[in-house]
PDB file of N, CA and C in Angstrom:
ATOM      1  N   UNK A   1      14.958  15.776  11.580  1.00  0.00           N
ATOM      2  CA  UNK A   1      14.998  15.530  10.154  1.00  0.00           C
ATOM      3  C   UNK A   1      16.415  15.788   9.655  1.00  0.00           C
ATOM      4  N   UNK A   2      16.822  14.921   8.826  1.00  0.00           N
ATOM      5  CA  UNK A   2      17.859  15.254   8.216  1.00  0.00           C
ATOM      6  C   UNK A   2      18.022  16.328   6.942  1.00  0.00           C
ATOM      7  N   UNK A   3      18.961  16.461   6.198  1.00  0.00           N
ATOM      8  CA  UNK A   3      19.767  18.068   5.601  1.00  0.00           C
ATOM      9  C   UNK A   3      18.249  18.049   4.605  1.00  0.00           C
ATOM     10  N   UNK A   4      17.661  16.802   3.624  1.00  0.00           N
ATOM     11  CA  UNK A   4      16.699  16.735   2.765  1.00  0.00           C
ATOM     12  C   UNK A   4      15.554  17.984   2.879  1.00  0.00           C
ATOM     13  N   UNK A   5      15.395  18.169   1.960  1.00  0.00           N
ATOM     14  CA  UNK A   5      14.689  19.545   1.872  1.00  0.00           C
ATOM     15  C   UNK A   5      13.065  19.071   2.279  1.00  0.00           C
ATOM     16  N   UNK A   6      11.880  19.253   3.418  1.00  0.00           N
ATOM     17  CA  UNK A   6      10.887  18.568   3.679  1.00  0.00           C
ATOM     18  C   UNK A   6       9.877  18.836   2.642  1.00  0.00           C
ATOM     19  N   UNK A   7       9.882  19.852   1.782  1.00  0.00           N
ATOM     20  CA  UNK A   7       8.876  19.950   0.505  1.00  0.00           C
ATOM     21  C   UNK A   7       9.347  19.021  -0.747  1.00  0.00           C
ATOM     22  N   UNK A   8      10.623  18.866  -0.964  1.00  0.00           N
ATOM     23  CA  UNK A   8      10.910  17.679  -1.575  1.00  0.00           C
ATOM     24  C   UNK A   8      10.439  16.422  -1.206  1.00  0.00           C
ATOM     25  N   UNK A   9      10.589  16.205   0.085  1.00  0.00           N
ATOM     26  CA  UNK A   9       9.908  14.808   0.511  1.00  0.00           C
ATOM     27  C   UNK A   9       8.546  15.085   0.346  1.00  0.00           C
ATOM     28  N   UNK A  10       7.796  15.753   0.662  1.00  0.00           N
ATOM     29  CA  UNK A  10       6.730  15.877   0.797  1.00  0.00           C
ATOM     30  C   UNK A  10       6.022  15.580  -0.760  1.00  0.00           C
ATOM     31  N   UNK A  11       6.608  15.800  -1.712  1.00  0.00           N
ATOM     32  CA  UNK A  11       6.389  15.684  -2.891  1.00  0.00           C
ATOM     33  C   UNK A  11       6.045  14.595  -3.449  1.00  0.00           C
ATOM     34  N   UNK A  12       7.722  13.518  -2.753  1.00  0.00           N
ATOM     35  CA  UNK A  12       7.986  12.527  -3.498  1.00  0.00           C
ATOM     36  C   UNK A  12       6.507  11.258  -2.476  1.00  0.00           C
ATOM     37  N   UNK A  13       6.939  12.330  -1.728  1.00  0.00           N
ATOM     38  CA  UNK A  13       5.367  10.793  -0.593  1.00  0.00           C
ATOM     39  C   UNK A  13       3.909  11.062  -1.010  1.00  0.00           C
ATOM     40  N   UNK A  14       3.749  12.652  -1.453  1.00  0.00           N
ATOM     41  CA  UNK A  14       2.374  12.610  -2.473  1.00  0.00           C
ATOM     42  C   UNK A  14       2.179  12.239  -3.763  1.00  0.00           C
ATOM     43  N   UNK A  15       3.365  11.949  -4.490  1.00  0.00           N
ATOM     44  CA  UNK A  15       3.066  11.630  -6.015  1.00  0.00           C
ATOM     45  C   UNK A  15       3.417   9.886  -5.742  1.00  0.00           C
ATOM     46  N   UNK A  16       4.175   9.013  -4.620  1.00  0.00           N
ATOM     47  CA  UNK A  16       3.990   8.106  -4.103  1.00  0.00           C
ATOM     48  C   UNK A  16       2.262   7.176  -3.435  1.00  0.00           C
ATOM     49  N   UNK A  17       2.200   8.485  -3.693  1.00  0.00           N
ATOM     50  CA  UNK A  17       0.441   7.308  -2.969  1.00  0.00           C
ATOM     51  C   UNK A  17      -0.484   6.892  -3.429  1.00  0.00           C
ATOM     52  N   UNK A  18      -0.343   7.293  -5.323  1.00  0.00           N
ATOM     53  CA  UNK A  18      -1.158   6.618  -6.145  1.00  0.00           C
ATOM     54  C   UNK A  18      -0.648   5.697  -6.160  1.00  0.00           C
ATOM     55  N   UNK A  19      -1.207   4.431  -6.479  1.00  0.00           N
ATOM     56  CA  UNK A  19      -0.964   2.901  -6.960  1.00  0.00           C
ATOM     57  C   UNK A  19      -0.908   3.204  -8.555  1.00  0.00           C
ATOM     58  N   UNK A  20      -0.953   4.005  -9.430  1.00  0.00           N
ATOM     59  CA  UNK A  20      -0.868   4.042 -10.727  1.00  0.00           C
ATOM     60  C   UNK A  20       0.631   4.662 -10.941  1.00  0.00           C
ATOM     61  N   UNK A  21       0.851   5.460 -10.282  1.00  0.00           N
ATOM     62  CA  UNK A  21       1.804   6.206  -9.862  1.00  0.00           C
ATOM     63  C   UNK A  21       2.994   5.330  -9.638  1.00  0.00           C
ATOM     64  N   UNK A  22       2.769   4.819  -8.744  1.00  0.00           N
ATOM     65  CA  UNK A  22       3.399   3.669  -8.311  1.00  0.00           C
ATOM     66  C   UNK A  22       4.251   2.805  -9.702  1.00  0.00           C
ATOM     67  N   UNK A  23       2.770   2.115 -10.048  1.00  0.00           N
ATOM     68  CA  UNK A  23       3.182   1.404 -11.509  1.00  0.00           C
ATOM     69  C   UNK A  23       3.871   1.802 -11.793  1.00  0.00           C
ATOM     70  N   UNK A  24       3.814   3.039 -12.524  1.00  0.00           N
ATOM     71  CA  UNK A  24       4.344   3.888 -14.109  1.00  0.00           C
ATOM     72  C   UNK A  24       6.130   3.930 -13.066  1.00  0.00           C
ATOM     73  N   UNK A  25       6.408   3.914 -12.227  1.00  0.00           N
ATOM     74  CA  UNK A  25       8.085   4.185 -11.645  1.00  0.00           C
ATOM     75  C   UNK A  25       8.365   2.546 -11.708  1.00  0.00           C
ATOM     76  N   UNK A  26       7.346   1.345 -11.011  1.00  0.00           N
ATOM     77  CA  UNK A  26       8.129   0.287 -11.705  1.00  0.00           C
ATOM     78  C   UNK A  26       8.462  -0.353 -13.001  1.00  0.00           C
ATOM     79  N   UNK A  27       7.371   0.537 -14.124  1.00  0.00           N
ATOM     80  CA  UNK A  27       7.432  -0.301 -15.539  1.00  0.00           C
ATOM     81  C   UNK A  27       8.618   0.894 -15.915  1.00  0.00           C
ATOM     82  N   UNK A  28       9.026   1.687 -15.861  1.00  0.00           N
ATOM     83  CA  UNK A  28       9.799   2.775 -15.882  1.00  0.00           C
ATOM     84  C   UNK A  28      11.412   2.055 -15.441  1.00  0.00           C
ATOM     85  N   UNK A  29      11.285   2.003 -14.989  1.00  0.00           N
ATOM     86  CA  UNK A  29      12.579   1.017 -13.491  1.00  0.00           C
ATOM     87  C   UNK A  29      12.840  -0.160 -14.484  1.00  0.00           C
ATOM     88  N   UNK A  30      11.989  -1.060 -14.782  1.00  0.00           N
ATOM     89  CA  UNK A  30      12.276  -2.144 -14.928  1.00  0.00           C
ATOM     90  C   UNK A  30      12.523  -2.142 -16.956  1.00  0.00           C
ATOM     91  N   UNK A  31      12.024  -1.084 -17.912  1.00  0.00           N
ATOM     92  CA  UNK A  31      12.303  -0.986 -18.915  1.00  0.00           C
ATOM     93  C   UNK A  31      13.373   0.295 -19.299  1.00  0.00           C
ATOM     94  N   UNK A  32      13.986   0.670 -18.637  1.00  0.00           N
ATOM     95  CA  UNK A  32      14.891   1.984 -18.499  1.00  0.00           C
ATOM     96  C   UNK A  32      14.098   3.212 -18.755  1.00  0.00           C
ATOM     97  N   UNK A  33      13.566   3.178 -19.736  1.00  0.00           N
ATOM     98  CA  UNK A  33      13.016   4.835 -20.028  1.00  0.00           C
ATOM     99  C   UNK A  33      11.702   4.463 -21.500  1.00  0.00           C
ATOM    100  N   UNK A  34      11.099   4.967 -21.495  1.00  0.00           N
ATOM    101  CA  UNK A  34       9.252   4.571 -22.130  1.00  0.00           C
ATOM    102  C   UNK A  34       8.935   5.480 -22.132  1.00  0.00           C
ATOM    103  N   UNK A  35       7.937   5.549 -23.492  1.00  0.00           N
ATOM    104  CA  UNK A  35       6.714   7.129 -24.198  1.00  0.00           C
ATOM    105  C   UNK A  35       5.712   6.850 -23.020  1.00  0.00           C
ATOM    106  N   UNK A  36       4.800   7.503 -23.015  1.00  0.00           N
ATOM    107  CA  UNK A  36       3.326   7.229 -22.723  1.00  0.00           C
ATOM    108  C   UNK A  36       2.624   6.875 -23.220  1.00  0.00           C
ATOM    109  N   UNK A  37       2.846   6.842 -24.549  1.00  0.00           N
ATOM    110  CA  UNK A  37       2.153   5.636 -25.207  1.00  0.00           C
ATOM    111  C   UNK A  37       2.627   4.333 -25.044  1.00  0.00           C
ATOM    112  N   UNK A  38       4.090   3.954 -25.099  1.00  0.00           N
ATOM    113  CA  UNK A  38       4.134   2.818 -24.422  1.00  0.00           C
ATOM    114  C   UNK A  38       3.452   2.154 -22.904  1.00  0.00           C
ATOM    115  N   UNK A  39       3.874   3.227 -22.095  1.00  0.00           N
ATOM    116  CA  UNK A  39       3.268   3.268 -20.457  1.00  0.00           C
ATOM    117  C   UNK A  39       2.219   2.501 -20.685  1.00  0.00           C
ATOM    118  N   UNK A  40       1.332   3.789 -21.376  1.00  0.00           N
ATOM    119  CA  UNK A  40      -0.197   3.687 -21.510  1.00  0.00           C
ATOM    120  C   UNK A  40      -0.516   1.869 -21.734  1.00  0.00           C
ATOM    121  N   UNK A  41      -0.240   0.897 -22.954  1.00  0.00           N
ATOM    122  CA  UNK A  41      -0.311   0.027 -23.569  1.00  0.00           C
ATOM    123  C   UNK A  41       0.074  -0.726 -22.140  1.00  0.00           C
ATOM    124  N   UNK A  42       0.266  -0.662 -21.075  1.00  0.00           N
ATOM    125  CA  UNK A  42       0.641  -1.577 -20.052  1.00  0.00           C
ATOM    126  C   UNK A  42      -0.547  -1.436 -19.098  1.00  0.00           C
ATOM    127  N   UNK A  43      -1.190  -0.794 -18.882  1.00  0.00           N
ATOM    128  CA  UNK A  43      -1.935   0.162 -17.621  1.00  0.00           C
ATOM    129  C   UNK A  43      -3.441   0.328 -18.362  1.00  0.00           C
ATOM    130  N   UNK A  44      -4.301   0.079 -17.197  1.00  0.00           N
ATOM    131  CA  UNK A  44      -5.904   0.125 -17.821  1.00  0.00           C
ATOM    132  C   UNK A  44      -6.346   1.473 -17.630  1.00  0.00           C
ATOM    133  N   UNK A  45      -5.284   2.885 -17.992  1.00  0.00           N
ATOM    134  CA  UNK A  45      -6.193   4.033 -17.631  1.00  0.00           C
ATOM    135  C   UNK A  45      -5.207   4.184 -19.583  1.00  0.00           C
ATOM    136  N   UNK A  46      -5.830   5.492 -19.622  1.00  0.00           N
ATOM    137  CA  UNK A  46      -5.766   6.607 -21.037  1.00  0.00           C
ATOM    138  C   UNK A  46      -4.294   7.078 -20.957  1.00  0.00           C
ATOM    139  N   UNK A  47      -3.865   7.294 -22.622  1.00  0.00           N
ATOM    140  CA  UNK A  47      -2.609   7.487 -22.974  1.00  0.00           C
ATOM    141  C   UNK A  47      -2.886   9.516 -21.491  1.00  0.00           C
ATOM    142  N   UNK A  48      -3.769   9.856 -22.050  1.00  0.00           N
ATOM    143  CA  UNK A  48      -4.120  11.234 -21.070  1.00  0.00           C
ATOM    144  C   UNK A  48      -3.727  11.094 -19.801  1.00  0.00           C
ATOM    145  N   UNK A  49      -4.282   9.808 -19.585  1.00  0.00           N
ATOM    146  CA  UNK A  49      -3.835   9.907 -17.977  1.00  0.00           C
ATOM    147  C   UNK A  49      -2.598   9.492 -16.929  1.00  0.00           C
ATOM    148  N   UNK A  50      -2.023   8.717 -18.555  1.00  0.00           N
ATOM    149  CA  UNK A  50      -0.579   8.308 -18.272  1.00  0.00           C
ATOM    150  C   UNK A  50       0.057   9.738 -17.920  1.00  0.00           C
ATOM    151  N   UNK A  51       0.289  10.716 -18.875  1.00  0.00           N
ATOM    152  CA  UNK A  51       0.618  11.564 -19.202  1.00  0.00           C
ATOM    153  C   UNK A  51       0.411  12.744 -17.415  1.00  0.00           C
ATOM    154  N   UNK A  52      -0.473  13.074 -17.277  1.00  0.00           N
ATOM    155  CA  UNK A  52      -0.901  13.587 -15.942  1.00  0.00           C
ATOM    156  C   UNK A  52      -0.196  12.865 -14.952  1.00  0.00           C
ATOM    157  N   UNK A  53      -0.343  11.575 -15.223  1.00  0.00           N
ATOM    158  CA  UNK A  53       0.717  10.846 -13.518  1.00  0.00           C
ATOM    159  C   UNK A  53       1.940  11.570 -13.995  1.00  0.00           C
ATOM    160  N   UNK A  54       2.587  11.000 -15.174  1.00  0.00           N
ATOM    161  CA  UNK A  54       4.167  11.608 -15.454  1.00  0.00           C
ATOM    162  C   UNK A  54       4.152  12.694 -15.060  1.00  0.00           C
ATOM    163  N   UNK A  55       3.238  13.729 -15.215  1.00  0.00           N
ATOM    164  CA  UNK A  55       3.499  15.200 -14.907  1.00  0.00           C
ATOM    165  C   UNK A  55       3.905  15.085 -13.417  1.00  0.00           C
ATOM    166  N   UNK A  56       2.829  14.776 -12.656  1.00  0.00           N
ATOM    167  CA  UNK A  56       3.472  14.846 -11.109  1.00  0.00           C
ATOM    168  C   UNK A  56       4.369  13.912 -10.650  1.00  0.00           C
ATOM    169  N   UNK A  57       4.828  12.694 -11.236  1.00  0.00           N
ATOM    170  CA  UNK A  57       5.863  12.494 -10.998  1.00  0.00           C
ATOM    171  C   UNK A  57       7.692  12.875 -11.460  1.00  0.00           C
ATOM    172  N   UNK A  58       6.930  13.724 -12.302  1.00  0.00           N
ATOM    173  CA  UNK A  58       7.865  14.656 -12.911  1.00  0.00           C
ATOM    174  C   UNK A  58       8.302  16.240 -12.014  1.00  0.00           C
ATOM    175  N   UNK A  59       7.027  16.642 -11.212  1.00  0.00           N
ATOM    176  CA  UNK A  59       6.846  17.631 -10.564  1.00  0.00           C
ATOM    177  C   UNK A  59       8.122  17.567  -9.405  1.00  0.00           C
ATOM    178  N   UNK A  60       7.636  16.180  -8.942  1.00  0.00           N
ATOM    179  CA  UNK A  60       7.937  15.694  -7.784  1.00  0.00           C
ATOM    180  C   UNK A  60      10.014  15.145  -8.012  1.00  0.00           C
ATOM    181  N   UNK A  61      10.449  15.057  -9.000  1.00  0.00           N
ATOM    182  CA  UNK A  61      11.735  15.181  -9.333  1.00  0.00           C
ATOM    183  C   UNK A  61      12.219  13.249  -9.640  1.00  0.00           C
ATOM    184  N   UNK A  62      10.913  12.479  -9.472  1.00  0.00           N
ATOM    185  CA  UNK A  62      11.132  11.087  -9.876  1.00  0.00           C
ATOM    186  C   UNK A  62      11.314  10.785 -11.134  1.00  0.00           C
ATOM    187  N   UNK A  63      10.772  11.405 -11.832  1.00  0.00           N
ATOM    188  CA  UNK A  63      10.819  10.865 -13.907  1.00  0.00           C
ATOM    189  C   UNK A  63      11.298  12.553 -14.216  1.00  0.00           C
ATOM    190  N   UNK A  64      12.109  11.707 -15.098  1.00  0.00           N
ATOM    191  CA  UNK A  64      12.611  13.174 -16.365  1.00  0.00           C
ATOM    192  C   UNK A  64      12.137  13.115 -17.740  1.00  0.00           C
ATOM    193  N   UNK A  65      11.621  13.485 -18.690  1.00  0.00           N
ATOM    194  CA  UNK A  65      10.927  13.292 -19.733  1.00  0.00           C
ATOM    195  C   UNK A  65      11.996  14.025 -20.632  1.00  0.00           C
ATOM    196  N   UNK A  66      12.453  13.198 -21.798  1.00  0.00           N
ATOM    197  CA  UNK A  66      13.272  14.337 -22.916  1.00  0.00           C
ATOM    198  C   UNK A  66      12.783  13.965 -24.050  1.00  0.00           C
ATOM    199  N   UNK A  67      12.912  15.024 -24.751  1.00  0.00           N
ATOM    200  CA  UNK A  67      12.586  14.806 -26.502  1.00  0.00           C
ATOM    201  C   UNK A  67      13.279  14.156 -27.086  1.00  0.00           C
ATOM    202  N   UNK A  68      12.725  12.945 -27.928  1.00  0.00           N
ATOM    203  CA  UNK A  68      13.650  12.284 -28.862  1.00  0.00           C
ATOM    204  C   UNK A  68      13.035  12.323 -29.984  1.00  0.00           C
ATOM    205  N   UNK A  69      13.594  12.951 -30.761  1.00  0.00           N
ATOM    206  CA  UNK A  69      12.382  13.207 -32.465  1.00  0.00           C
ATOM    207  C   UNK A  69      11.124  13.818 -32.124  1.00  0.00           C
ATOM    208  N   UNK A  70      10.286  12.951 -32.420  1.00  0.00           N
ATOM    209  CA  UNK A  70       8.577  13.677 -32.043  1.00  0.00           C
ATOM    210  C   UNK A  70       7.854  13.028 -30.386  1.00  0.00           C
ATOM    211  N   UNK A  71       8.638  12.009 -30.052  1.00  0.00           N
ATOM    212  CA  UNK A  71       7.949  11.409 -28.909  1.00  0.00           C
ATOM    213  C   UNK A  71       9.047  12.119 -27.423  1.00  0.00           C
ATOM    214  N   UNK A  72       8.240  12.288 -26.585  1.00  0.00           N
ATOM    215  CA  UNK A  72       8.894  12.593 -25.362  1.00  0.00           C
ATOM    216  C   UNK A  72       9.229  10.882 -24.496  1.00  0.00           C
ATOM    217  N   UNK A  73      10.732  10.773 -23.767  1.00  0.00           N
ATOM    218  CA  UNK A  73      10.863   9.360 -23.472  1.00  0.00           C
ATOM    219  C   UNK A  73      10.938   9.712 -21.759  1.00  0.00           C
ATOM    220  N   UNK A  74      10.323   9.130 -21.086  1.00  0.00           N
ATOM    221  CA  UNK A  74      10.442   9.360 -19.836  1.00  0.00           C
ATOM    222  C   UNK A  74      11.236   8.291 -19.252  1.00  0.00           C
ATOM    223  N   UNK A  75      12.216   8.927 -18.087  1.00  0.00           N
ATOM    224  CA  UNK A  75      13.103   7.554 -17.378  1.00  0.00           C
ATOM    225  C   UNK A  75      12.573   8.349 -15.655  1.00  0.00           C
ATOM    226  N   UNK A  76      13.350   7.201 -14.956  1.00  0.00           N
ATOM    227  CA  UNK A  76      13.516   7.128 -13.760  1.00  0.00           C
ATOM    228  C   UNK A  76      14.346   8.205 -12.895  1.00  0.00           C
ATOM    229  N   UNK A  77      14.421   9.343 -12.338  1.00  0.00           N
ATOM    230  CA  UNK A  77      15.331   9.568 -11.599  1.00  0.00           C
ATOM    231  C   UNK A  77      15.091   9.177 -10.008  1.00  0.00           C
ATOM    232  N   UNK A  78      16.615   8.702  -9.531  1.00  0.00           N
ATOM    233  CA  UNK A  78      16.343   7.791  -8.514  1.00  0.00           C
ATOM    234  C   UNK A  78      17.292   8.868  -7.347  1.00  0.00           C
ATOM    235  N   UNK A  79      17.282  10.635  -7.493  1.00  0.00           N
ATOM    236  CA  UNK A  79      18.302  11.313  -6.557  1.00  0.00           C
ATOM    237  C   UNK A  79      16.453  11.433  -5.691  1.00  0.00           C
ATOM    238  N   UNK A  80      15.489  12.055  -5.800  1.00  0.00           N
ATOM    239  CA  UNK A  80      14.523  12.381  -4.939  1.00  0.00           C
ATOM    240  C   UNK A  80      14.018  11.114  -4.451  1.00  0.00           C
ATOM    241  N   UNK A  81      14.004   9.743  -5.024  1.00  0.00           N
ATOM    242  CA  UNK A  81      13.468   8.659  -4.029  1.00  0.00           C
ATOM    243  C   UNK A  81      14.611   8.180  -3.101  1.00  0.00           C
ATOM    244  N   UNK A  82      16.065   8.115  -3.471  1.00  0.00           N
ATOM    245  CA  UNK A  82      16.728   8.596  -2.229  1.00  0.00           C
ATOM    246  C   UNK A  82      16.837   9.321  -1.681  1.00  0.00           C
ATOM    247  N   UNK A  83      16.505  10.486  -1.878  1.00  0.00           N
ATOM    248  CA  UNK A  83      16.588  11.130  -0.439  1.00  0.00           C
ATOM    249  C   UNK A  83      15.366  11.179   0.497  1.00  0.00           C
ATOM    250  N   UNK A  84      14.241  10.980  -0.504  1.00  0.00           N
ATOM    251  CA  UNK A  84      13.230  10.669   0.489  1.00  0.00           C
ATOM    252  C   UNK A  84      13.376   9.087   1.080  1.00  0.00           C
ATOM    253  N   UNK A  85      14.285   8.159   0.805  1.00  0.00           N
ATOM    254  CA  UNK A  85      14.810   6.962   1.421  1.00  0.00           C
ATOM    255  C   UNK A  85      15.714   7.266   2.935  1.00  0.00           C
ATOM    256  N   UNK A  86      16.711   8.363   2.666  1.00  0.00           N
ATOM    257  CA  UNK A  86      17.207   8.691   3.582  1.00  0.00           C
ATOM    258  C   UNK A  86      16.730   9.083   4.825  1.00  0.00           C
ATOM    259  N   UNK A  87      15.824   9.834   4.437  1.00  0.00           N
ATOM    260  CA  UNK A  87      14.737  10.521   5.373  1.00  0.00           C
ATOM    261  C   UNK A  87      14.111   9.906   6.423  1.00  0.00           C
ATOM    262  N   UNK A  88      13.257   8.990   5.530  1.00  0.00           N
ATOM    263  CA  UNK A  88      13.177   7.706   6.441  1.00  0.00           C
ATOM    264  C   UNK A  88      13.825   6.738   7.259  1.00  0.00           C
ATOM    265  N   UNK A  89      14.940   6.732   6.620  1.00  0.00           N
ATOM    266  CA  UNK A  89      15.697   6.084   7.538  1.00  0.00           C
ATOM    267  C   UNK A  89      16.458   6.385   8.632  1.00  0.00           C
ATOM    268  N   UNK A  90      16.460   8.027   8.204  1.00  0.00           N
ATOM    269  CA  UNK A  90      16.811   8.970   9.729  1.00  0.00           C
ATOM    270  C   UNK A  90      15.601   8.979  11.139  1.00  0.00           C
ATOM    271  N   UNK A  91      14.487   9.226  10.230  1.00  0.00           N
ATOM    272  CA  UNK A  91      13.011   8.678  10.867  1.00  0.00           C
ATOM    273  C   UNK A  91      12.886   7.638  11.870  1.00  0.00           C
ATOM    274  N   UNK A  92      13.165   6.547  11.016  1.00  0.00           N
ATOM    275  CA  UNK A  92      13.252   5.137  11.798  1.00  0.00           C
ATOM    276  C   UNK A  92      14.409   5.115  13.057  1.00  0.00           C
ATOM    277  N   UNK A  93      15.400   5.563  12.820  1.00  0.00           N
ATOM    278  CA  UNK A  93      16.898   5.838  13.387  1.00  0.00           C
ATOM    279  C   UNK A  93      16.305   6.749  14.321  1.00  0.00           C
ATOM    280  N   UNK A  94      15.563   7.608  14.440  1.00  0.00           N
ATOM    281  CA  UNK A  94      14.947   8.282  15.808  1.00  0.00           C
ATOM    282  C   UNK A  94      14.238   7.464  16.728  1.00  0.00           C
ATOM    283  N   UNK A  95      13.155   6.880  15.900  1.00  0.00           N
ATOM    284  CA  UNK A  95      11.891   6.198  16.430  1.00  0.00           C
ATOM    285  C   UNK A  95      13.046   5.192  17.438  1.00  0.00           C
ATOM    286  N   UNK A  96      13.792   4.365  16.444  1.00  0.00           N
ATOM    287  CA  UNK A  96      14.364   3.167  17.483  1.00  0.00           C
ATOM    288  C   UNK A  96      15.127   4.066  18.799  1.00  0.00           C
ATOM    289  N   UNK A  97      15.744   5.083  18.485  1.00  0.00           N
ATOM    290  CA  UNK A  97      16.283   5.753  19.902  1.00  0.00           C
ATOM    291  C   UNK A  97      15.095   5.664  20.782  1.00  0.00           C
ATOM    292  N   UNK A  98      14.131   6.308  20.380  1.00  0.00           N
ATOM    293  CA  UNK A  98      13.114   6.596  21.575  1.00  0.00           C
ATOM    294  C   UNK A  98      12.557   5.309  22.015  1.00  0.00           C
ATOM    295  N   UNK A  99      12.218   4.065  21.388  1.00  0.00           N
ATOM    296  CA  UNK A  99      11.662   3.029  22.270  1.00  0.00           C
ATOM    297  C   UNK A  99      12.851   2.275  22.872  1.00  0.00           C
ATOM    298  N   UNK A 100      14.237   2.447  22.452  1.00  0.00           N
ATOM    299  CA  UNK A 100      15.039   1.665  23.208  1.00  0.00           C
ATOM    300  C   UNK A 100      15.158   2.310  24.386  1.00  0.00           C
ATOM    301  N   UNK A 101      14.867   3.809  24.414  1.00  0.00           N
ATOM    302  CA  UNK A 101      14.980   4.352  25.782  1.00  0.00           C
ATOM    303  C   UNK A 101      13.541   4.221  26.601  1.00  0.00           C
ATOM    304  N   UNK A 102      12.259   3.895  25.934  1.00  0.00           N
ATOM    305  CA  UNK A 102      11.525   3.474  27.006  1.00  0.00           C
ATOM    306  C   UNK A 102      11.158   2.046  27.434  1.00  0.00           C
ATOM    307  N   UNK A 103      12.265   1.215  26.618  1.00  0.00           N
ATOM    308  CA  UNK A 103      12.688  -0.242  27.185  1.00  0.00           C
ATOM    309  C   UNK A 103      13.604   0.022  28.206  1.00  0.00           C
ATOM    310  N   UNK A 104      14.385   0.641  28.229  1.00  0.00           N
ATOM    311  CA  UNK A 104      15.420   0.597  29.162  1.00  0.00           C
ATOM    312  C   UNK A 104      14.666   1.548  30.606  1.00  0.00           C
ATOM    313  N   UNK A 105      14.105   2.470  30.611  1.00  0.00           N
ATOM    314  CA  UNK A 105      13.159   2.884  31.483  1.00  0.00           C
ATOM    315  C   UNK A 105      12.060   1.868  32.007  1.00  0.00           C
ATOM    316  N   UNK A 106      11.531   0.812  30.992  1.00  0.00           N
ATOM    317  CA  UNK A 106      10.703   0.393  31.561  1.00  0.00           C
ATOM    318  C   UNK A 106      11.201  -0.962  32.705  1.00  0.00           C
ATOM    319  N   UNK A 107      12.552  -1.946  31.954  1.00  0.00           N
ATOM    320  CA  UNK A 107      13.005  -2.822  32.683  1.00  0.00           C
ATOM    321  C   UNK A 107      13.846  -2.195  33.903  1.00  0.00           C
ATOM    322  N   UNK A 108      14.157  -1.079  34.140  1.00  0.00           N
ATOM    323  CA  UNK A 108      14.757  -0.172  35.318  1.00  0.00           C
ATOM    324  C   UNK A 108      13.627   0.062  36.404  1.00  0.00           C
ATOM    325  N   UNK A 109      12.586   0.066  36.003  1.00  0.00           N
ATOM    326  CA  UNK A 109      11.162   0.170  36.692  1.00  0.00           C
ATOM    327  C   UNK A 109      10.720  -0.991  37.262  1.00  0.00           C
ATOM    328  N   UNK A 110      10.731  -2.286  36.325  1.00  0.00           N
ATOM    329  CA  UNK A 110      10.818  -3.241  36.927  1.00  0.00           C
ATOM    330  C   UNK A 110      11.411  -3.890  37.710  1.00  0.00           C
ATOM    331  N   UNK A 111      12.613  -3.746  37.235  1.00  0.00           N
ATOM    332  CA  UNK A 111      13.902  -4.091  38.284  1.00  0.00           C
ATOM    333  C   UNK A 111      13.591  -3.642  40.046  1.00  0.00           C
ATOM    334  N   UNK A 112      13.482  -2.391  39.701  1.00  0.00           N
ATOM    335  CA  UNK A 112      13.501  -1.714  41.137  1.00  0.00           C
ATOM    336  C   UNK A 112      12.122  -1.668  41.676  1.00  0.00           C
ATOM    337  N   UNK A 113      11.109  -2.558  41.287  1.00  0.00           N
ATOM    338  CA  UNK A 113       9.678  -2.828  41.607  1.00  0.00           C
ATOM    339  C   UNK A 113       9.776  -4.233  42.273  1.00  0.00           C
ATOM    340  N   UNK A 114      10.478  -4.879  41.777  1.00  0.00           N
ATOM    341  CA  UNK A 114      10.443  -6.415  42.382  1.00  0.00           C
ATOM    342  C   UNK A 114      11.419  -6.772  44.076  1.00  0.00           C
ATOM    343  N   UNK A 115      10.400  -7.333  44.735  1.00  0.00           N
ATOM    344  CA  UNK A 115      10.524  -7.392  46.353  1.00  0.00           C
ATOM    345  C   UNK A 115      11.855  -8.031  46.795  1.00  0.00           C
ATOM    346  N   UNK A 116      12.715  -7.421  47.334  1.00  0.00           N
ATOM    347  CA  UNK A 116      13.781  -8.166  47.811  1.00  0.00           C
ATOM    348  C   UNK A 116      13.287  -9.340  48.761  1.00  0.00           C
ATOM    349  N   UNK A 117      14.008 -10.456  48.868  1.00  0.00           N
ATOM    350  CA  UNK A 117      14.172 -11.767  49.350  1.00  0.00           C
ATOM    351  C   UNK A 117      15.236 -11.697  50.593  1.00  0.00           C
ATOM    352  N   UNK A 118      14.181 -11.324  51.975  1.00  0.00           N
ATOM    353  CA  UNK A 118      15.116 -11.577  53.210  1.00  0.00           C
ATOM    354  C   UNK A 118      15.809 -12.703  53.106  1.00  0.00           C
ATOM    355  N   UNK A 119      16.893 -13.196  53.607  1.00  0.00           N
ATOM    356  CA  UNK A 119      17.741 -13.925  54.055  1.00  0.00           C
ATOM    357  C   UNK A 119      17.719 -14.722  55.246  1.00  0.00           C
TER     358      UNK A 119
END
């Protein structure tokens, strides 16, 4: 694993696995920063339950919520879905070491399995 802290990731891949969850970071993403009552007005669950996803995706270090007058505006922060990006890609960057080395083990096996041809 790389330097990323694994309870941080761990965070960002559990508040990642709702599909509502999900939503609320692309309508978020794609309108810069939104109430929960706005959210809400997009999404077939309760201004309540908007509110509860934000929390854990707030937990989790993806949305920042600030006061503006009387409404709280939630945006995107995009430092914990990179680094849980990174992560993965250190991940993947292992995985491919290990099957290129049991390709190369396996055609070495073959190689030296197949019958020489007297002359």
């Amino acid at each position: 694993m790389t330097e990323e802290r694994p309870e941080a990731v761990d965070g960002v891949l559990a508040a990642l696995a709702d599909p509502t969850r999900r939503r609320l970071l692309d309508l978020l993403a794609a309108q810069g920063e939104a109430t929960a009552t706005t959210l809400a007005g997009r999404l077939p669950v309760s201004r309540q339950a908007v509110v509860k996803h934000l929390a854990v995706l707030e937990a989790a270090g993806l949305v920042s919520g600030g006061r503006v007058g009387r409404e709280v505006r939630y945006a995107v922060r995009p430092a914990a879905l990179d680094a849980t990006a990174r992560w993965m890609a250190s991940l993947a960057a292992s995985w491919d070491r290990r099957l290129a080395n049991i390709k190369s083990v396996a055609e070495a096996a073959e190689r030296d399995a197949k019958p020489t041809r007297p002359e």
